[in-house]
PDB file of N, CA and C in Angstrom:
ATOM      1  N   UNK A   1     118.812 -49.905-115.827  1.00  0.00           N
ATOM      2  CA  UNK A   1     119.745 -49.223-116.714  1.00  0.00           C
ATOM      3  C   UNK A   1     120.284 -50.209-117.734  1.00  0.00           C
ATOM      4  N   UNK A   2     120.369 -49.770-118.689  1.00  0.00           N
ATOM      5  CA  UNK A   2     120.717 -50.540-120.433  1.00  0.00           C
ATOM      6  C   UNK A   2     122.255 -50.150-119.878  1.00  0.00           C
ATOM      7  N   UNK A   3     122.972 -51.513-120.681  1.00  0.00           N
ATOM      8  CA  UNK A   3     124.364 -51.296-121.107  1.00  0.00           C
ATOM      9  C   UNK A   3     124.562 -50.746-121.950  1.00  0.00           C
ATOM     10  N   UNK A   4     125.445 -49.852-121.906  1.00  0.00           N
ATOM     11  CA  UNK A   4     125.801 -48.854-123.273  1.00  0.00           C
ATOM     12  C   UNK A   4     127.097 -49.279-124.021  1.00  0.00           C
ATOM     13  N   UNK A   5     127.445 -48.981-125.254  1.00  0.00           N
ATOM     14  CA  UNK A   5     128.390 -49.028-126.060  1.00  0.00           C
ATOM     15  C   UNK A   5     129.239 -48.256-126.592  1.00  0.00           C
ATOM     16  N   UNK A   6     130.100 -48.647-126.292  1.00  0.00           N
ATOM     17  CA  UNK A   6     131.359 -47.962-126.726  1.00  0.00           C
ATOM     18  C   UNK A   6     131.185 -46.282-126.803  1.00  0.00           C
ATOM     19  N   UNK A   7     130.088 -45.953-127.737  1.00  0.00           N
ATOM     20  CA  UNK A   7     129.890 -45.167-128.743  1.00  0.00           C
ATOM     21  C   UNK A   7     128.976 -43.582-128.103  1.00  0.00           C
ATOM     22  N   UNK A   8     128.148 -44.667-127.387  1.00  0.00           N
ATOM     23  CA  UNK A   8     126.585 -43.949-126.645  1.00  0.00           C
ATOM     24  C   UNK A   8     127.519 -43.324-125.115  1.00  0.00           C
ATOM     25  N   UNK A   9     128.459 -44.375-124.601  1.00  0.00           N
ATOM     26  CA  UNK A   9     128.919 -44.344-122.928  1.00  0.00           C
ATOM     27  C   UNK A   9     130.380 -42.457-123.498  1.00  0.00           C
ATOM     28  N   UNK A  10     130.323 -42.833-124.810  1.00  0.00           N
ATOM     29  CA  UNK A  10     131.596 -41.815-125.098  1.00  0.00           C
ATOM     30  C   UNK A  10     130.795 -40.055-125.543  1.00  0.00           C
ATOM     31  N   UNK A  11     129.430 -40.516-125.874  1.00  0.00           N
ATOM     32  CA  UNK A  11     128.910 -39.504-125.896  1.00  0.00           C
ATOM     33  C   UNK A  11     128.246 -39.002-124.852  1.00  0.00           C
ATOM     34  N   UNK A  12     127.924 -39.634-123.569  1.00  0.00           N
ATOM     35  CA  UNK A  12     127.589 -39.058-122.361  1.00  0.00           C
ATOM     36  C   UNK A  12     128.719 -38.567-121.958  1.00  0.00           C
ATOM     37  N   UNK A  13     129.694 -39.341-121.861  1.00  0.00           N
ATOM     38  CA  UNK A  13     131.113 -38.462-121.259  1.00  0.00           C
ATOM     39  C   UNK A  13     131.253 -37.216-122.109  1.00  0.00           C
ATOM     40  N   UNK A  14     131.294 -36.922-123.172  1.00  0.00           N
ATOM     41  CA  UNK A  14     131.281 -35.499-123.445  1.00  0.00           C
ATOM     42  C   UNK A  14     130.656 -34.454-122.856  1.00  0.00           C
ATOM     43  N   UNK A  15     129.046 -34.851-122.372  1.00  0.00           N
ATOM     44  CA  UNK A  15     128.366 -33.911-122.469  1.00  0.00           C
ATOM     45  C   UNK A  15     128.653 -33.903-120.761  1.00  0.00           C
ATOM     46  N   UNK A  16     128.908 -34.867-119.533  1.00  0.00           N
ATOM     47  CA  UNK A  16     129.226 -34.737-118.550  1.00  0.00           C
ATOM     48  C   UNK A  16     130.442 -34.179-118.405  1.00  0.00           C
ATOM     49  N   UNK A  17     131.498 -34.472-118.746  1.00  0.00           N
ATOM     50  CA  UNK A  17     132.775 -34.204-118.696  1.00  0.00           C
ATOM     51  C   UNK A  17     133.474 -33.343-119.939  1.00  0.00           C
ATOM     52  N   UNK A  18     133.043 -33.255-120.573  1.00  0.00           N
ATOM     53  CA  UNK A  18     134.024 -32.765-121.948  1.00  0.00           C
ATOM     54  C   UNK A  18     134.599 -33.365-123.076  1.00  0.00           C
ATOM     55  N   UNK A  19     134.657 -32.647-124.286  1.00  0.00           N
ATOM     56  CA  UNK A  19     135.675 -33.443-125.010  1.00  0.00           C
ATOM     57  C   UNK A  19     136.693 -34.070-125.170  1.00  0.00           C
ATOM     58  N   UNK A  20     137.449 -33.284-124.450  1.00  0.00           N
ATOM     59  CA  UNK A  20     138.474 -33.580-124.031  1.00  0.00           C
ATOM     60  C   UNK A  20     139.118 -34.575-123.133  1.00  0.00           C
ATOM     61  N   UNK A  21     138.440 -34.667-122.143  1.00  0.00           N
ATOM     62  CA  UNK A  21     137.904 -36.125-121.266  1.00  0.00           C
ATOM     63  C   UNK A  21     138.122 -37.413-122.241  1.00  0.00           C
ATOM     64  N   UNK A  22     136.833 -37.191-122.554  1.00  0.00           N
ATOM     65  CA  UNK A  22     136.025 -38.454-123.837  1.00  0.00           C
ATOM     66  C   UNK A  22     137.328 -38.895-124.779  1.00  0.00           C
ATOM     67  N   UNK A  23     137.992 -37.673-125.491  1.00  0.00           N
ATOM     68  CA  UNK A  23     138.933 -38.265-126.466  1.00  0.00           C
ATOM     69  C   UNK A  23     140.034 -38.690-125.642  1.00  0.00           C
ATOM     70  N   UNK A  24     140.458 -38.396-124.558  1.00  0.00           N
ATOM     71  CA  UNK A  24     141.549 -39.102-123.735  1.00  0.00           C
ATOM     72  C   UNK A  24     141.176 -40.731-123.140  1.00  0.00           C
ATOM     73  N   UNK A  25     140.225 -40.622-122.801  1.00  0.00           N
ATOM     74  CA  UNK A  25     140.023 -42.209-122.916  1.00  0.00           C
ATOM     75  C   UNK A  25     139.417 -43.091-123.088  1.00  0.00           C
ATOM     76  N   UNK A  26     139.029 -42.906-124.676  1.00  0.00           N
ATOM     77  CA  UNK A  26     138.469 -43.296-126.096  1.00  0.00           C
ATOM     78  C   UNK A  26     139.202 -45.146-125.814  1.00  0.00           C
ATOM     79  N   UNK A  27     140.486 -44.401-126.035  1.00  0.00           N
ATOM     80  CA  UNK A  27     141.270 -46.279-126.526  1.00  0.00           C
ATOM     81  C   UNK A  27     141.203 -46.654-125.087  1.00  0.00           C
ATOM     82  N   UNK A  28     140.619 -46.739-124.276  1.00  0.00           N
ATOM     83  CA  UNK A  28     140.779 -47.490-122.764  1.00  0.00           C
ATOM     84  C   UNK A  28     139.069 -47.760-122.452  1.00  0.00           C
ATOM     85  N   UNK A  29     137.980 -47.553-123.414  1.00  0.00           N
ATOM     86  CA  UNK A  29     136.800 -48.113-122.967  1.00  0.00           C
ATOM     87  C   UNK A  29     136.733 -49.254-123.533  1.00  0.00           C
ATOM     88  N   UNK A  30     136.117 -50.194-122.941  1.00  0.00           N
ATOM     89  CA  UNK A  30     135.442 -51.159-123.602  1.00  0.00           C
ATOM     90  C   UNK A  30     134.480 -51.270-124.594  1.00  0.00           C
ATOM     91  N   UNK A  31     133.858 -52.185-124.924  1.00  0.00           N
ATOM     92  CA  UNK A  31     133.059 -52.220-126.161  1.00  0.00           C
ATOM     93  C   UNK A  31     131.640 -52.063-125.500  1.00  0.00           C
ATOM     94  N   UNK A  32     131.526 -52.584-124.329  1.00  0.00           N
ATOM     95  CA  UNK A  32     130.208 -52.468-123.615  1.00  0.00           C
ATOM     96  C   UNK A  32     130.796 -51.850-122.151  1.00  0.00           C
ATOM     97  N   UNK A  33     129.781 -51.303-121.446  1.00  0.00           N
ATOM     98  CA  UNK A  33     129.841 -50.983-120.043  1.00  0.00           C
ATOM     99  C   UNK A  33     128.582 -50.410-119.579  1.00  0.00           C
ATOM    100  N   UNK A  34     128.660 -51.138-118.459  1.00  0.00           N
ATOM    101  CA  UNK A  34     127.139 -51.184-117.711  1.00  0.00           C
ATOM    102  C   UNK A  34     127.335 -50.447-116.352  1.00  0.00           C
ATOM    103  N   UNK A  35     127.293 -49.290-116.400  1.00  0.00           N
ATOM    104  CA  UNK A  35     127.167 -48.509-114.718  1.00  0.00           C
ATOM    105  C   UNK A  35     126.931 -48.850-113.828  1.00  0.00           C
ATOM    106  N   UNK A  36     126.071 -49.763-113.788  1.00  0.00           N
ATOM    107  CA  UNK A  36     125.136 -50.719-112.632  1.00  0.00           C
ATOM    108  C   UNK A  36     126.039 -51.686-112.563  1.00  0.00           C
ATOM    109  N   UNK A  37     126.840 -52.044-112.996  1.00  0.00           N
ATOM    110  CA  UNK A  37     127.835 -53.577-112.358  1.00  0.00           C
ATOM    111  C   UNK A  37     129.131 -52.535-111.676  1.00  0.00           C
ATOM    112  N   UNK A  38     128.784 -53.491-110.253  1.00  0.00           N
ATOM    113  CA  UNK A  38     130.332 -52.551-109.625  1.00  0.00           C
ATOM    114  C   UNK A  38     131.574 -52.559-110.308  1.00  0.00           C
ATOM    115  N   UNK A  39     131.840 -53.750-111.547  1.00  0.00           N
ATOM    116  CA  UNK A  39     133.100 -53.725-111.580  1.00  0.00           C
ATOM    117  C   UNK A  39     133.409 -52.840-112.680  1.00  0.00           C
ATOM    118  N   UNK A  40     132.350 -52.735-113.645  1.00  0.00           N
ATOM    119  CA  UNK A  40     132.495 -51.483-114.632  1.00  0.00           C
ATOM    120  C   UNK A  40     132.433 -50.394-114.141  1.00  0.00           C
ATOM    121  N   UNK A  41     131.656 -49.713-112.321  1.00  0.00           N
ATOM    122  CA  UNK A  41     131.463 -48.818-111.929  1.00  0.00           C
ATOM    123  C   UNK A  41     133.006 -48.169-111.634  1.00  0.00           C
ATOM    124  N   UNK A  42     133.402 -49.509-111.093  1.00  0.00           N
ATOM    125  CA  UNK A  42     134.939 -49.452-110.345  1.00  0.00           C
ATOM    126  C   UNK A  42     136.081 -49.025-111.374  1.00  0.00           C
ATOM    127  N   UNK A  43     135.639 -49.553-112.952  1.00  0.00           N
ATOM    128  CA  UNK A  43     136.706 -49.106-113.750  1.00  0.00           C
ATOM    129  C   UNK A  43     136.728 -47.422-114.139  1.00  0.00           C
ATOM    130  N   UNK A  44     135.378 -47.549-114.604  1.00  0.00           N
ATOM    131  CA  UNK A  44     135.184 -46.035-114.910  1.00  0.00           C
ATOM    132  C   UNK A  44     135.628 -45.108-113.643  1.00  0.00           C
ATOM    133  N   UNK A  45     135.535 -45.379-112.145  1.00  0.00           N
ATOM    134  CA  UNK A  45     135.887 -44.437-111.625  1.00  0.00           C
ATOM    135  C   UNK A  45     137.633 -44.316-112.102  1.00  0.00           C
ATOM    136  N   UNK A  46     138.661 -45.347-112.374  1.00  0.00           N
ATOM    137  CA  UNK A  46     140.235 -45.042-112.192  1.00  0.00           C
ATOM    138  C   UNK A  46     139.999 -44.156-113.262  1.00  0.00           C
ATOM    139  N   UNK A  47     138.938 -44.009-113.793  1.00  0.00           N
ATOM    140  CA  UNK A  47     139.234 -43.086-115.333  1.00  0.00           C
ATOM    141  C   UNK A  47     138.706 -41.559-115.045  1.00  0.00           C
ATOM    142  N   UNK A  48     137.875 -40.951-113.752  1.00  0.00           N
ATOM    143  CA  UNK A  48     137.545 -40.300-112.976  1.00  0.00           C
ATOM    144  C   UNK A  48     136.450 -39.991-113.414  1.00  0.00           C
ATOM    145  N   UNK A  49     135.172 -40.911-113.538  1.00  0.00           N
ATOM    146  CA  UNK A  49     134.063 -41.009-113.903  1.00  0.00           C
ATOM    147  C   UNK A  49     133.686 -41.923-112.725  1.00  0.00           C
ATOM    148  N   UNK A  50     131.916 -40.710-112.582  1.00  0.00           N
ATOM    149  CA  UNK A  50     131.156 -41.677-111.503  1.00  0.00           C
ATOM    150  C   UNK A  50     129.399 -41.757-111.644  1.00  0.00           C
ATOM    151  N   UNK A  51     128.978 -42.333-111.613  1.00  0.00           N
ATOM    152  CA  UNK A  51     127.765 -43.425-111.859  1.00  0.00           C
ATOM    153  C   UNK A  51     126.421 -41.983-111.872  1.00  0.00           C
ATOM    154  N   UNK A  52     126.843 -40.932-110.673  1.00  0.00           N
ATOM    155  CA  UNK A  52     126.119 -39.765-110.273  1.00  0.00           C
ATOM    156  C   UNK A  52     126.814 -38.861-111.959  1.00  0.00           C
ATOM    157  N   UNK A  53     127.261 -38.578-112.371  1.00  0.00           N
ATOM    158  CA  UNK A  53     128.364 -37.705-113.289  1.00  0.00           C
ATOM    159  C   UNK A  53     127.633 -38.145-114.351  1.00  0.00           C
ATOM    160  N   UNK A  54     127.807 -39.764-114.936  1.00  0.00           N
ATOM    161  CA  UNK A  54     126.945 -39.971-115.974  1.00  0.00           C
ATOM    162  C   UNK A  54     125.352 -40.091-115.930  1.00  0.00           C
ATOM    163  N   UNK A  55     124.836 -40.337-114.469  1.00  0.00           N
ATOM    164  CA  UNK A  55     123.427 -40.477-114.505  1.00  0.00           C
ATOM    165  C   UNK A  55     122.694 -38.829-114.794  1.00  0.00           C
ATOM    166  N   UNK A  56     123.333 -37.871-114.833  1.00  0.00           N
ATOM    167  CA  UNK A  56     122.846 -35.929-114.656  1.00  0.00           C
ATOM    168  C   UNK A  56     123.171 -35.814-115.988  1.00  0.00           C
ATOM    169  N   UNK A  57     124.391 -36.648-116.730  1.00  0.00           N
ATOM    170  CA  UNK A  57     124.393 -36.162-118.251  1.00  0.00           C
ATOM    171  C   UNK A  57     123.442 -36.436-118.883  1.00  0.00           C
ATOM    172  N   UNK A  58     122.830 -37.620-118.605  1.00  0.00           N
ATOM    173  CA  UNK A  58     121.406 -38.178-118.894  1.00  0.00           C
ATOM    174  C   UNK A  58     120.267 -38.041-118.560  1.00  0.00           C
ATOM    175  N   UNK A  59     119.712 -37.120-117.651  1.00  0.00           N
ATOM    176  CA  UNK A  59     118.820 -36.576-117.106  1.00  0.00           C
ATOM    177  C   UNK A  59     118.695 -37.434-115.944  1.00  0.00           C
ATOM    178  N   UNK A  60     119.228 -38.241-115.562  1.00  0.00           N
ATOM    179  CA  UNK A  60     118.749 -39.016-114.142  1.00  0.00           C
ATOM    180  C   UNK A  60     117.787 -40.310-115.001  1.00  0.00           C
ATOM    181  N   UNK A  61     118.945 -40.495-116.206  1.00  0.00           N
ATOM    182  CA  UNK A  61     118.132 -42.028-116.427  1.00  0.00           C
ATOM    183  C   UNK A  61     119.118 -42.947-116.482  1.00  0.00           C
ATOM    184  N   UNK A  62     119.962 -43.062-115.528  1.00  0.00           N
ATOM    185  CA  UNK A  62     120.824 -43.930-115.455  1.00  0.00           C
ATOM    186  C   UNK A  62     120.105 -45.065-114.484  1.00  0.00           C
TER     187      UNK A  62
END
């Protein structure tokens, strides 16, 4: 799995979660985040995102 940016990780959250989601925590992503490192896994979950959630927005190419 590729690290994604800012940009790409905010447009999977839409299509997993919603807009609404995505624009709530826009100013709290990082510039990069990599699903596959526990500690980015670990952040995205306090944000209630999980590794299964973004890998189905993507067809299972996480």
């Amino acid at each position: 799995m590729a690290v994604l940016t800012k940009a790409e990780a905010l447009a999977i959250i839409r299509r997993a979660y919603g807009p609404d989601l995505a624009q709530s925590i826009e100013d709290r992503l990082p510039a990069r985040i990599d699903p596959e490192d526990d500690a980015d896994a670990e952040f995205l979950a306090t944000l209630g995102l999980t590794r299964d959630g973004l890998a189905n927005a993507m067809g299972g190419e996480l």
